[in-house]
Protein backbone atom coordinates (compact mmCIF):
# COMPACT_ATOMS: atom_id res chain seq x y z
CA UNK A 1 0.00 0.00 0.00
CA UNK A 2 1.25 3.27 -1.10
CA UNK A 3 1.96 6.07 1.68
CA UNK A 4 -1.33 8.27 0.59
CA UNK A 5 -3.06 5.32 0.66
CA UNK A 6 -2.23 4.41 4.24
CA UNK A 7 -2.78 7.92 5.21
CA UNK A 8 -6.24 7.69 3.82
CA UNK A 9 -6.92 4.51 4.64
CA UNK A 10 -5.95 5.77 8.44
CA UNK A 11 -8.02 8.71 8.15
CA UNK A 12 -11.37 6.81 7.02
CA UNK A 13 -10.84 3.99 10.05
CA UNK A 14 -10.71 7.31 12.16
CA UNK A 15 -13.83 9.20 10.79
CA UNK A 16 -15.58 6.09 10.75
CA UNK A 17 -14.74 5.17 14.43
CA UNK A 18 -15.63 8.73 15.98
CA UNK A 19 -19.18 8.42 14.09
CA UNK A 20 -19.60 5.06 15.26
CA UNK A 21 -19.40 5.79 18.94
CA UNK A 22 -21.23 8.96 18.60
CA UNK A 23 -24.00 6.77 17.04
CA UNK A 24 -23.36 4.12 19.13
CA UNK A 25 -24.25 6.46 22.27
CA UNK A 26 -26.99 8.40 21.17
CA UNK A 27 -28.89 5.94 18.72
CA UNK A 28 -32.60 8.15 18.50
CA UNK A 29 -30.97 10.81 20.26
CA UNK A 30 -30.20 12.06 23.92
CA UNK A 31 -33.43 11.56 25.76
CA UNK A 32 -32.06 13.24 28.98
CA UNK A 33 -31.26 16.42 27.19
CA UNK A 34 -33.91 16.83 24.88
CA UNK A 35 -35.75 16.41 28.24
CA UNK A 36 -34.70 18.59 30.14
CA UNK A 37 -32.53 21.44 28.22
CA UNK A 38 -33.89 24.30 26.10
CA UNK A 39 -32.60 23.23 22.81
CA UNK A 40 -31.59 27.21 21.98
CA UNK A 41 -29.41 27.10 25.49
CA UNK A 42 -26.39 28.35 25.46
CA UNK A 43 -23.47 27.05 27.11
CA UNK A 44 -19.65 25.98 27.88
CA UNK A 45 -17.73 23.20 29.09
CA UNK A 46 -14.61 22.23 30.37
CA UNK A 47 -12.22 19.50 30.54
CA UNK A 48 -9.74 19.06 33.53
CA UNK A 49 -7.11 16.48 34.61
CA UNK A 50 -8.03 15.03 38.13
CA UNK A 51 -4.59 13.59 37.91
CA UNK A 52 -1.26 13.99 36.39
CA UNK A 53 -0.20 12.21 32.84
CA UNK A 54 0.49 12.50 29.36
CA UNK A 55 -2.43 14.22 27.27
CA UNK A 56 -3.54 12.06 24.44
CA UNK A 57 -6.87 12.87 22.34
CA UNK A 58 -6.93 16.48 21.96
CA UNK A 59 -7.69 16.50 18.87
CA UNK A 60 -9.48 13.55 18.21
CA UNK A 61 -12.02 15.41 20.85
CA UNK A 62 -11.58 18.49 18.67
CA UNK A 63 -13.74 16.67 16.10
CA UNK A 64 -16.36 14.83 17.93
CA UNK A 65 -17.29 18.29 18.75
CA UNK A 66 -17.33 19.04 15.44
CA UNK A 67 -19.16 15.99 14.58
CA UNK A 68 -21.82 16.75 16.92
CA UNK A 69 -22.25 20.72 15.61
CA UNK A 70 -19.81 22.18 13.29
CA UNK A 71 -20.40 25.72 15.46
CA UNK A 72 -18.79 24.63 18.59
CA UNK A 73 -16.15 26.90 19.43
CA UNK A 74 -12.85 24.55 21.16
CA UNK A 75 -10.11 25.78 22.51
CA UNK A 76 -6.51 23.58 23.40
CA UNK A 77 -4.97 25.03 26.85
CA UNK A 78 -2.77 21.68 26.23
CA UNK A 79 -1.64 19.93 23.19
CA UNK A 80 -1.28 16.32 22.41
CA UNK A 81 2.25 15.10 24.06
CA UNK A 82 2.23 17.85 26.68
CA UNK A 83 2.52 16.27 30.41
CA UNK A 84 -0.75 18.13 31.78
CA UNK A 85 -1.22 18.48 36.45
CA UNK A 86 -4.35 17.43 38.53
CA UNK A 87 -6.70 20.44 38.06
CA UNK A 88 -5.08 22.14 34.85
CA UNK A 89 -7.39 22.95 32.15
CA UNK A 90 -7.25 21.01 28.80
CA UNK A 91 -9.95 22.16 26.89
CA UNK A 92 -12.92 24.69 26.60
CA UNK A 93 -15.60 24.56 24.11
CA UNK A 94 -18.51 27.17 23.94
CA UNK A 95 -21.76 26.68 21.56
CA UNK A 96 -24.87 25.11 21.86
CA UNK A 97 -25.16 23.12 25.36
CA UNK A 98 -27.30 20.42 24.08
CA UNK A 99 -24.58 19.44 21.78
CA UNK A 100 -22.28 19.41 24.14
CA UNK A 101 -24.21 16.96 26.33
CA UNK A 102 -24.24 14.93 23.60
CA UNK A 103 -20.41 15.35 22.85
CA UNK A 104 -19.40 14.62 26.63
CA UNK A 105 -19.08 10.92 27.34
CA UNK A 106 -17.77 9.86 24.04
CA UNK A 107 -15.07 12.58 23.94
CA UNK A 108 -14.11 11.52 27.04
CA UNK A 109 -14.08 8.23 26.54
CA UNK A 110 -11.27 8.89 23.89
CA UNK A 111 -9.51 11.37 25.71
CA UNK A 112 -9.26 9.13 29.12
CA UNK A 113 -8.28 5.96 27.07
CA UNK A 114 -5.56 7.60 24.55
CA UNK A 115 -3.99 9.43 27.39
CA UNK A 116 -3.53 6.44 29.99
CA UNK A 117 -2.22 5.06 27.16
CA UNK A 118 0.71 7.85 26.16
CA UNK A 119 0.77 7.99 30.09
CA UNK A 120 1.99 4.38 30.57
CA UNK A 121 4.07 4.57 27.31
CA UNK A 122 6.19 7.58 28.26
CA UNK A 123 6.69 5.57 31.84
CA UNK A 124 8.27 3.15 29.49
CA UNK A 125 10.33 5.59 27.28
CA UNK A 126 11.52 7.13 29.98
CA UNK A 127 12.83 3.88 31.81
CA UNK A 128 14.91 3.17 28.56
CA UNK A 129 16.19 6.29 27.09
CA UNK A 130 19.87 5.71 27.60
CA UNK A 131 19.33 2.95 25.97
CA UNK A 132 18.88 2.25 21.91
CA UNK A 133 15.86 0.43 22.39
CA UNK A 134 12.73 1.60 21.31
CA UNK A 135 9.50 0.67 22.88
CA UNK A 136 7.12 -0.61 20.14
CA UNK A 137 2.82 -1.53 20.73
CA UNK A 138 1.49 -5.04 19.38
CA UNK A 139 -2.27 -5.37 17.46
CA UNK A 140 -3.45 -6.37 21.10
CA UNK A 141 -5.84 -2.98 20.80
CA UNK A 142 -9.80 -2.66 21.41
CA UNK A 143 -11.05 -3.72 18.43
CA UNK A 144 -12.66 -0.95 16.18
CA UNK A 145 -9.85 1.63 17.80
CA UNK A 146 -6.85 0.49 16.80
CA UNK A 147 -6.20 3.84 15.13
CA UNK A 148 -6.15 5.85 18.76
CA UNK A 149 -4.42 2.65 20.48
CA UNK A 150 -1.84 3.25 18.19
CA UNK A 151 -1.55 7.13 17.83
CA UNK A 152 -2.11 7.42 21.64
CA UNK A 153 1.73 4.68 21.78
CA UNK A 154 2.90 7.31 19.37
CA UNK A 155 2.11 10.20 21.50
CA UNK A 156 3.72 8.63 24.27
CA UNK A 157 6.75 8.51 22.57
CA UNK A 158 6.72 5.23 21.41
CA UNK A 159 6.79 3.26 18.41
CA UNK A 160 4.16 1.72 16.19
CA UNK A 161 4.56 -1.89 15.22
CA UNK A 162 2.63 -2.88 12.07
CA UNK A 163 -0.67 -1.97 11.99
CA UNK A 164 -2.65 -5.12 10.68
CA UNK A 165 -2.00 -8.02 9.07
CA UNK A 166 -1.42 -5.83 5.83
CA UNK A 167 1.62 -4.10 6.12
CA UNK A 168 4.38 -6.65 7.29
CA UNK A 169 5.08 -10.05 7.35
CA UNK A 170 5.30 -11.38 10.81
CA UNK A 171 6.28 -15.15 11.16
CA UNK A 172 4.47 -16.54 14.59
CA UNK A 173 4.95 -19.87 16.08
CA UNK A 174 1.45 -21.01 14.43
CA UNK A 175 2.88 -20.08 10.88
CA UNK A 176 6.22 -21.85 11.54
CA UNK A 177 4.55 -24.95 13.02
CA UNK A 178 2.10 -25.19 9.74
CA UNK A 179 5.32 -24.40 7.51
CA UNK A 180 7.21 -27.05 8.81
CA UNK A 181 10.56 -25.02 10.13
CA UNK A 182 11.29 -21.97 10.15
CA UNK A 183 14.04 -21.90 7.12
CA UNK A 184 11.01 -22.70 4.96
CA UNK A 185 8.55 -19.75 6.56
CA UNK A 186 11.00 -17.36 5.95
CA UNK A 187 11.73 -18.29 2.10
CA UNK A 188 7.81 -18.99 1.25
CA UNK A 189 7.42 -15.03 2.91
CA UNK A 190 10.58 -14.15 0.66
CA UNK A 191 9.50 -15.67 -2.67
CA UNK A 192 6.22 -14.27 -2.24
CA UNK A 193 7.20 -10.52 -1.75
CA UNK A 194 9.09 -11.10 -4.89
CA UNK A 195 6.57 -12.55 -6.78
CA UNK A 196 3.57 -9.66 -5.64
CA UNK A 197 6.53 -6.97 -5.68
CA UNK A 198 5.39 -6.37 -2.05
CA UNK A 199 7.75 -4.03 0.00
CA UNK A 200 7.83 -4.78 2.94
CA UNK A 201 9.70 -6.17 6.29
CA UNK A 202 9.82 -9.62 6.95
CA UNK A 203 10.41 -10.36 10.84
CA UNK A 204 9.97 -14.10 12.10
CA UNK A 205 9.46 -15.38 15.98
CA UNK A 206 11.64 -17.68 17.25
CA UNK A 207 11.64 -19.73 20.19
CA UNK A 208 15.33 -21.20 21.36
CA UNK A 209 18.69 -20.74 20.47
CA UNK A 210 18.21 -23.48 17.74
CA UNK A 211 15.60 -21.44 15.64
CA UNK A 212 17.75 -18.30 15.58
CA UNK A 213 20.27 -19.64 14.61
CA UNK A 214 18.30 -21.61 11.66
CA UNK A 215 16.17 -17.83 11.15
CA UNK A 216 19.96 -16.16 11.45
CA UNK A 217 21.27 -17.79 8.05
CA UNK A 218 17.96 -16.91 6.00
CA UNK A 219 18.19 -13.51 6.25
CA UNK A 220 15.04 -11.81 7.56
CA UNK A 221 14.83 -8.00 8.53
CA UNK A 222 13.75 -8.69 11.80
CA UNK A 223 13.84 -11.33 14.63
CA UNK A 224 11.82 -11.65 17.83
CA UNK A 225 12.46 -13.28 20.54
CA UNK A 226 9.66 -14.54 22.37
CA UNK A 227 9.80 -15.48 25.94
CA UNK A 228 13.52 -15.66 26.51
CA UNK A 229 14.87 -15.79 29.66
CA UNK A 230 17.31 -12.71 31.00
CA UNK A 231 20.25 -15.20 30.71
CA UNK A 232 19.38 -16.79 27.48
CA UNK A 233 18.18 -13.24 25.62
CA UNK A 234 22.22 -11.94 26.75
CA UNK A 235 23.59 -14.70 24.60
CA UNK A 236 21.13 -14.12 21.56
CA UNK A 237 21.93 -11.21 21.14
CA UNK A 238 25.92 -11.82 21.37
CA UNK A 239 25.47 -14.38 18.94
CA UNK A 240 23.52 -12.48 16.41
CA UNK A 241 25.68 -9.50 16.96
CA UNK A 242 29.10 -11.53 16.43
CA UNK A 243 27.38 -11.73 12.93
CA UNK A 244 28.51 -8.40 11.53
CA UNK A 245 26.66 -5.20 10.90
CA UNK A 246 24.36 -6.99 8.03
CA UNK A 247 22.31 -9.09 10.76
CA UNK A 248 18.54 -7.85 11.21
CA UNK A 249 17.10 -6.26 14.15
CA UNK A 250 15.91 -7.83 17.07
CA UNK A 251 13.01 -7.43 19.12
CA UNK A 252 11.99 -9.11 22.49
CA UNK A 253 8.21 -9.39 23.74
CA UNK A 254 6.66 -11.40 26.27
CA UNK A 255 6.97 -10.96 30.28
CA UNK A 256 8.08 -7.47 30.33
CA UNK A 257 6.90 -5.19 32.40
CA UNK A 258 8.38 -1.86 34.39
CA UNK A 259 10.38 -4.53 36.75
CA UNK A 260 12.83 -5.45 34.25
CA UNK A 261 12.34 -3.15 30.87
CA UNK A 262 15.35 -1.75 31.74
CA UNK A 263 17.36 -4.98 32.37
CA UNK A 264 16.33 -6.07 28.99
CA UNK A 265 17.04 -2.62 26.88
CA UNK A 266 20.41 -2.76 28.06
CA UNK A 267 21.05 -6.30 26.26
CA UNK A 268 21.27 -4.47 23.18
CA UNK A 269 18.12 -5.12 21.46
CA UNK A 270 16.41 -2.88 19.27
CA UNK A 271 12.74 -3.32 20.15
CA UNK A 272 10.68 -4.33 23.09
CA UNK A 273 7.12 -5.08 22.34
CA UNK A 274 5.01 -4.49 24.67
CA UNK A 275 1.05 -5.45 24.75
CA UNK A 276 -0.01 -4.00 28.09
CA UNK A 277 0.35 -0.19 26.56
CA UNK A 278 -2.93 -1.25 24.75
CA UNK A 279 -4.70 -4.26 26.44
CA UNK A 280 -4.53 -3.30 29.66
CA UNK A 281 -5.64 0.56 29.48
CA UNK A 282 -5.84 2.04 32.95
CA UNK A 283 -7.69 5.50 31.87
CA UNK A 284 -6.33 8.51 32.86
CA UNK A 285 -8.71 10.24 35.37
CA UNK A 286 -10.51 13.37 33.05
CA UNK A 287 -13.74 15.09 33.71
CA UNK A 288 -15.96 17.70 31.85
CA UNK A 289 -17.81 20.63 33.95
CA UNK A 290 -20.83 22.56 32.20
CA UNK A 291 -22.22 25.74 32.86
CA UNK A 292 -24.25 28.21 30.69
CA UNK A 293 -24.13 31.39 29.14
């Protein structure tokens, strides 16, 4: 896929997912608020932090608002990336208060979801940056938001890994097993890229010592190592190393957490994938305050 293509594609699954959860949420409409709230009212809202992080969805809540009524007036006090304090002001918005009842819990939603995420991704940037390494998100994301998951990693100062099964080649254990070895994963993925004139990386899994050093001699971009020990990661990557500067990246995943990211950075890898930044989101606290005009 061609870059303007991906950036299109990207910007369709991110229109498309902002009208789905405004749909999702108010279906016939807001029953509440056409209830109980003139529907010429006037009115204004803000967001605060009720605790410190990393903002993340500033300006994905930029356009629900504008997906709810074009005429709401929003105002950034803090940008995506920016490290915001418990009480400080993100965002204003001003316009019809209705609409901005209807706006409320699904901008939220994104903006307490893509922010825990940057949050816990800049805890892991931070652990590793005198190290090499980069921290990188798996496809382990809510499905229908990958898009934020992954932006939100980004914002964080991480790094995305591929975004779908579209736009690399990843050799897993199931695609090795039905393969028969690894050596013949790896050069069915090869000849096909040559054959469809696809462009893109090739990375493989292995599991032991034994099937990098069969994935070593076929040349891939990338290798993961999945599930090594502390001990046993040390030595792959001194043997892959020893190699010369031709050998592909590595990347480790599996049983990393804050307790020993650091300890695995400085074995020299290149990538740590890490699946919690996504599947485990623990929201950072936001709220939204009304009052009229």
């Amino acid at each position: 896929m061609k870059s303007k293509d991906c950036d299109d594609f990207y910007e369709g699954c991110r229109a498309r997912a902002i009208m789905l959860a405004l749909e999702e949420d108010r279906y016939t409409g807001d029953i509440t608020t056409l209830a109980t709230i003139d529907s010429r009212q006037g009115g204004s809202a803000v967001i605060r932090a009720k605790e410190d992080g990393i903002l993340a969805g500033a300006e994905v809540a930029e356009q629900v608002f504008a997906a709810c009524d074009p005429k709401l007036s929003v105002v950034q006090h803090r940008r995506d990336g920016e490290r915001v304090c418990c009480g400080e002001i993100i965002i204003e918005v001003t316009g019809n208060l209705a609409q901005l009842l209807v706006a409320e819990r699904t901008t939220l939603n994104f903006l307490q979801r893509m922010s825990g995420i940057a949050t816990r991704t800049r805890g892991y940037v931070d652990k590793v940056s005198h190290t090499g390494t980069k921290i990188l998100d798996t496809r382990k994301t809510a499905p229908g938001l990958r898009y934020f998951d992954k932006e939100a990693v980004r914002i964080g100062g991480g790094t995305n890994h591929r975004f779908g099964l579209f736009d690399m080649i990843l050799i897993k254990d199931n695609h090795i097993d039905a393969s028969g070895s690894i050596a013949k994963a790896i050069h069915r993925a090869q000849r096909y890229c040559k054959e469809q004139k696809l462009e893109v990386k090739i990375e493989t899994e292995v599991r032991s010592m034994n099937e990098l050093r069969e994935a070593l001699v076929c040349h891939p971009d990338i290798i993961l190592l999945d599930n090594f020990t502390q001990e046993l990661l040390a030595e792959a990557v001194h043997y892959v190393r020893s190699h010369g500067s031709s050998t592909p990246l590595l990347e480790v995943s599996g049983n990393i957490g804050m307790h020993n990211v650091v300890d695995v950075a400085e074995t020299g890898v290149d990538f740590i994938s890490i699946g919690e930044l996504t599947h485990s989101v623990k929201a950072l606290d936001l709220s939204m305050t009304i009052a009229l005009v």
